[in-house]
Protein backbone atom coordinates (compact mmCIF):
# COMPACT_ATOMS: atom_id res chain seq x y z
CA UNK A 1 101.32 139.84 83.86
CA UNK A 2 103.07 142.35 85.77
CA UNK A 3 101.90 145.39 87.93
CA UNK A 4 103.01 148.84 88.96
CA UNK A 5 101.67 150.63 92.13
CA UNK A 6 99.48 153.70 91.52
CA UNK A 7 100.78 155.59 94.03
CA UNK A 8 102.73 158.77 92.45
CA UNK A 9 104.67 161.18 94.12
CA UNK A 10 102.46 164.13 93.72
CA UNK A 11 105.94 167.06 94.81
CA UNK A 12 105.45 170.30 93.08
CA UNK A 13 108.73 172.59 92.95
CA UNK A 14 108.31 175.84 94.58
CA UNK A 15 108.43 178.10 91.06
CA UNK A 16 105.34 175.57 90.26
CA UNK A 17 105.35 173.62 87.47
CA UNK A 18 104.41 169.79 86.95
CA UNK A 19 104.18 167.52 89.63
CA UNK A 20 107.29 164.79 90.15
CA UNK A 21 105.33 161.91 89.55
CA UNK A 22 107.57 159.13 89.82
CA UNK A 23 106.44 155.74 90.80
CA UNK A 24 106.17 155.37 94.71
CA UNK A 25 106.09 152.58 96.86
CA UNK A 26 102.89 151.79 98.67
CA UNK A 27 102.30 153.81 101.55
CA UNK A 28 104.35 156.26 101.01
CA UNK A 29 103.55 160.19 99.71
CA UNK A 30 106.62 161.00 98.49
CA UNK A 31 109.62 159.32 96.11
CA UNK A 32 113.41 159.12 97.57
CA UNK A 33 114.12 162.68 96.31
CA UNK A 34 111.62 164.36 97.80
CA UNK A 35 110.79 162.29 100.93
CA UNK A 36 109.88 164.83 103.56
CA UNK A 37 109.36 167.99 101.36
CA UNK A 38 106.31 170.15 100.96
CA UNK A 39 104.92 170.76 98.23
CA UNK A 40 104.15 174.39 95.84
CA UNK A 41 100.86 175.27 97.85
CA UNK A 42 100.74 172.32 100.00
CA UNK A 43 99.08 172.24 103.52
CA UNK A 44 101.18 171.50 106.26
CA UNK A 45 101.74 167.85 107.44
CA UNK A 46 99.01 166.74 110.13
CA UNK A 47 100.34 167.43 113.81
CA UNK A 48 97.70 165.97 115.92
CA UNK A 49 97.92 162.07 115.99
CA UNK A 50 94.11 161.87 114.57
CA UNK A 51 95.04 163.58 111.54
CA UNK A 52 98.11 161.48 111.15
CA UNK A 53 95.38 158.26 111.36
CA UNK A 54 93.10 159.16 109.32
CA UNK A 55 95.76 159.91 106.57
CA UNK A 56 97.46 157.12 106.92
CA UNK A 57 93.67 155.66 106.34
CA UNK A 58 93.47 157.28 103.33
CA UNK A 59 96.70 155.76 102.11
CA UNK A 60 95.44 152.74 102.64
CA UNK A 61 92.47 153.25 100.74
CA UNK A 62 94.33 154.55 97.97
CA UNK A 63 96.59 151.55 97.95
CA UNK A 64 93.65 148.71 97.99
CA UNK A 65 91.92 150.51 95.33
CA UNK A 66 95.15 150.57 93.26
CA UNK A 67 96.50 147.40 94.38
CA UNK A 68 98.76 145.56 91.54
CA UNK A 69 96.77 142.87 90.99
CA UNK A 70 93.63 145.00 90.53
CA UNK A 71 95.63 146.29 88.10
CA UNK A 72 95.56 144.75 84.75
CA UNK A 73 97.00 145.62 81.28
CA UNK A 74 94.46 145.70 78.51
CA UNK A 75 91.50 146.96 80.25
CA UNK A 76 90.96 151.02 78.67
CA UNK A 77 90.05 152.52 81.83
CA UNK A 78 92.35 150.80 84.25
CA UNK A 79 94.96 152.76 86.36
CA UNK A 80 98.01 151.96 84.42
CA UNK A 81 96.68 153.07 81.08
CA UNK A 82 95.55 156.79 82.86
CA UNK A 83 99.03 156.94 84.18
CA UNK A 84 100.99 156.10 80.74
CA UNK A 85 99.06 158.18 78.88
CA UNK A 86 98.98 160.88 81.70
CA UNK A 87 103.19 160.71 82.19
CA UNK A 88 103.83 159.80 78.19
CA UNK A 89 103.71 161.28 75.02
CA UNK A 90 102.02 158.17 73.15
CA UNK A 91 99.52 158.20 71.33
CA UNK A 92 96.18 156.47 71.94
CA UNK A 93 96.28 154.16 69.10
CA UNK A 94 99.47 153.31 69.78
CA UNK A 95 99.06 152.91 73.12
CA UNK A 96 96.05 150.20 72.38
CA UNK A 97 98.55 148.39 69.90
CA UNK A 98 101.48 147.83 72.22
CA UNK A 99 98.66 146.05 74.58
CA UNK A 100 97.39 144.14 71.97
CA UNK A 101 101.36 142.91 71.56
CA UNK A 102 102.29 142.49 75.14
CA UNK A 103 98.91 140.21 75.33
CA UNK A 104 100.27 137.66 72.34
CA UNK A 105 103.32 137.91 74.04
CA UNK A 106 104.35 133.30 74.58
CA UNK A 107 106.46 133.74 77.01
CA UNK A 108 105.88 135.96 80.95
CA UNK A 109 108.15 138.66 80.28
CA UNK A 110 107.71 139.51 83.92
CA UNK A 111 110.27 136.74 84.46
CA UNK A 112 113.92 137.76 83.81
CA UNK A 113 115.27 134.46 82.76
CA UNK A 114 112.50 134.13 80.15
CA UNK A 115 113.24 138.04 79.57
CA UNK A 116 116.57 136.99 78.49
CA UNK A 117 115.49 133.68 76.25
CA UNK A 118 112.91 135.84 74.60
CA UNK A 119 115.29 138.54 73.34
CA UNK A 120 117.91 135.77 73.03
CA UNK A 121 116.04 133.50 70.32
CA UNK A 122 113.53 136.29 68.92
CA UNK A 123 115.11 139.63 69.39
CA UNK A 124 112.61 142.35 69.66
CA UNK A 125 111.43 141.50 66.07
CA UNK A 126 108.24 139.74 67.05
CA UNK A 127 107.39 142.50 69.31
CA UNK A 128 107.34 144.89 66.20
CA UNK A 129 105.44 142.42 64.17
CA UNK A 130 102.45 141.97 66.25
CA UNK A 131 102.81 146.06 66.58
CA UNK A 132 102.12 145.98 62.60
CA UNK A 133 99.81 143.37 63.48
CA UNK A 134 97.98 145.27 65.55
CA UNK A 135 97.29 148.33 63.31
CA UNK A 136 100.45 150.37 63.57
CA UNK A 137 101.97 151.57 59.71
CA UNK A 138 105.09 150.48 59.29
CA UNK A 139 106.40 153.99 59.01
CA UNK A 140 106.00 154.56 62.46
CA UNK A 141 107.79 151.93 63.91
CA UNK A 142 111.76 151.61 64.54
CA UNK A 143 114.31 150.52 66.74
CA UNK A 144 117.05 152.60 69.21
CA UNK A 145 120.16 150.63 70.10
CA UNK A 146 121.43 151.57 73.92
CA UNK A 147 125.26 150.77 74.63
CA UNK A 148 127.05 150.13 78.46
CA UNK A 149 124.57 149.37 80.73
CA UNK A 150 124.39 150.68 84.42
CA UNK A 151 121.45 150.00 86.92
CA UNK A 152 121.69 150.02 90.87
CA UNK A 153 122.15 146.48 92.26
CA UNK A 154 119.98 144.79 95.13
CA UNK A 155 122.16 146.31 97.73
CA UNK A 156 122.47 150.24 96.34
CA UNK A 157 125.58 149.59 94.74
CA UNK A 158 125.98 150.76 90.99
CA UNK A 159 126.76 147.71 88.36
CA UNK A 160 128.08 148.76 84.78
CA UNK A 161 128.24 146.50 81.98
CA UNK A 162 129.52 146.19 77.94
CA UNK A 163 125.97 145.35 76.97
CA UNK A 164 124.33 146.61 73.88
CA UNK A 165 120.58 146.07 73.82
CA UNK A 166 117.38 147.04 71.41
CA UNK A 167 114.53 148.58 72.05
CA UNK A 168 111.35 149.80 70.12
CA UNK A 169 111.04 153.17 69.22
CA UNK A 170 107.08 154.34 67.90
CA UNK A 171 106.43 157.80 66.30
CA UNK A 172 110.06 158.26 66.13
CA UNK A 173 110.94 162.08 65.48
CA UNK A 174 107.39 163.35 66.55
CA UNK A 175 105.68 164.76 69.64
CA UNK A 176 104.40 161.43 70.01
CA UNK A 177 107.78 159.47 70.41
CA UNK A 178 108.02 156.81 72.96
CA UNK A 179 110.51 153.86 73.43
CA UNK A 180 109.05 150.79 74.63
CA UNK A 181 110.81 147.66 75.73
CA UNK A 182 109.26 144.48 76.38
CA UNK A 183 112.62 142.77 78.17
CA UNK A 184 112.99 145.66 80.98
CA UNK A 185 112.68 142.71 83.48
CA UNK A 186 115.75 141.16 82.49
CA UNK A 187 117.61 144.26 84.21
CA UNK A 188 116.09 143.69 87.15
CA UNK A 189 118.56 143.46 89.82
CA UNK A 190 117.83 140.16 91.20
CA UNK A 191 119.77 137.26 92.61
CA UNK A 192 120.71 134.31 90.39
CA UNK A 193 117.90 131.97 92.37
CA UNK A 194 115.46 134.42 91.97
CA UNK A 195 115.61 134.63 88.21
CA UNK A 196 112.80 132.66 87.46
CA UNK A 197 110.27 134.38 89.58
CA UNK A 198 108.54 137.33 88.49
CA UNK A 199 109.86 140.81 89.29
CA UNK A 200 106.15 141.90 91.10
CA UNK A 201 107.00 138.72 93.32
CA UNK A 202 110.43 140.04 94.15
CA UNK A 203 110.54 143.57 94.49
CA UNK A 204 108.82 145.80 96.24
CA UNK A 205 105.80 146.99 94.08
CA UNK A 206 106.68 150.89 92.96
CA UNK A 207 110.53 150.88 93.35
CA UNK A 208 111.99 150.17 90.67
CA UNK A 209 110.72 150.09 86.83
CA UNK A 210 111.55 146.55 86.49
CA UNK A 211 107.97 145.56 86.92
CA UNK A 212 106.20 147.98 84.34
CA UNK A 213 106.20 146.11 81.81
CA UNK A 214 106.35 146.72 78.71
CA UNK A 215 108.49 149.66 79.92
CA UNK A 216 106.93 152.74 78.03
CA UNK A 217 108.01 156.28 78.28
CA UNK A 218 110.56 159.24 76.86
CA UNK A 219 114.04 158.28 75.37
CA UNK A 220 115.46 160.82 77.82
CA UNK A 221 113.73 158.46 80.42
CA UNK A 222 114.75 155.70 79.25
CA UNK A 223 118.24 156.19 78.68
CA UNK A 224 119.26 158.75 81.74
CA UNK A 225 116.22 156.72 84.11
CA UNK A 226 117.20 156.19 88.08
CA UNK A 227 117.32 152.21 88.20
CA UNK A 228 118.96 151.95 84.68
CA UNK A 229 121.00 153.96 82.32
CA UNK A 230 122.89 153.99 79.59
CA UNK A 231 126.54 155.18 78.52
CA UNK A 232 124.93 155.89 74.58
CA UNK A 233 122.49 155.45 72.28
CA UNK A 234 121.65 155.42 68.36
CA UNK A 235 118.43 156.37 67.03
CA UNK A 236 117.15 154.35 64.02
CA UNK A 237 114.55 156.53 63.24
CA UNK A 238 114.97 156.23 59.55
CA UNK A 239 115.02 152.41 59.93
CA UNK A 240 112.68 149.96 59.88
């Protein structure tokens, strides 16, 4: 099962407003864009080299408590549920029946080669199923189709490609409106050797969203995200 860090970056623009949040990697207090910044109403930095320790202790603490592997989907009060429900619109119920899903999943979607078999034999068809399965009305359920992929390769470099994928789409056309896919890991930018390891084995933990799986979060985050985008999309809203 895969894992995200905890870790957040907590910037705060200086007009206020909500914090950045994106997914750090351990150790670090700040994502790529704000590296180095203070935040809206944020003390200074520590000077003296016992403040530096002792928040570097604190870092530490913060990163054993949320390691990955503490972290496990399926259990209601863990850290990834707070921060998915904190940082996206679904719903509870919802939320409960795309772990209920993910946990009948056959195959470790962590893996991008079995990623890529999954939505190669099955589609994302399955995944909706067990979403019925689980409790959701079939109403609320659909599908958005993404067209041209692009996602930053190993080495920085930007990859584009004529590929047009699925995803799920629940509460389509409300304030509750997520997109969730299950095969995120297949993106990962990983070398051809590596394909049949897990992405948490590969990557560092909290840089890239190919780990969080299934993804789950905003169409306008999935579809304009930093690690992977897209050149267009279709909303199937009325389809089921």
């Amino acid at each position: 099962m895969a894992a995200i860090t905890g870790n957040q970056c907590g910037f705060v623009p200086p007009e206020g407003g909500k914090p950045c949040a994106r997914r750090v990697k351990n150790g670090e207090l700040r994502c790529w864009q704000h590296k180095d910044q203070r935040s809206s109403g944020e003390p200074k930095q520590p000077r003296t080299m016992e403040e530096i320790e002792r928040q570097r202790e604190l870092i530490k603490e913060f990163n054993d408590i949320a390691a990955p592997t503490n972290v496990q989907l399926g259990n209601p009060t863990n850290l990834r549920i707070a921060i998915i429900r904190e940082f996206t619109p679904i719903s509870r119920d919802a939320l409960d029946a795309v772990e209920k899903a993910f946990e009948g999943s056959p195959t470790d979607l962590s893996i991008p080669n079995q990623a890529a078999k999954s939505l190669y034999e099955k589609g994302i068809d399955w995944f909706v199923e067990a979403l019925l399965g689980a409790g959701l009305s079939k109403n609320r359920v659909s599908k958005m189709k993404v067209d041209g992929a692009n996602r930053m390769k190993a080495d920085g470099e930007k990859k584009h490609q004529d590929y047009r994928h699925e995803v799920i789409l629940i509460d389509g056309g409300t304030m509750n409106e997520v997109v969730v896919d299950p095969h995120i890991a297949l993106f990962a930018p990983v070398s051809n050797k590596d394909r049949d390891k897990s992405v948490e084995d590969i990557l560092p933990s909290g840089e890239t969203p190919f780990g969080d799986i299934p993804w789950i979060g905003t169409v306008h985050d999935y579809v304009a995200g930093d690690h992977l985008w897209w050149d267009d999309f279709d909303l199937d809203r009325g389809g089921r």
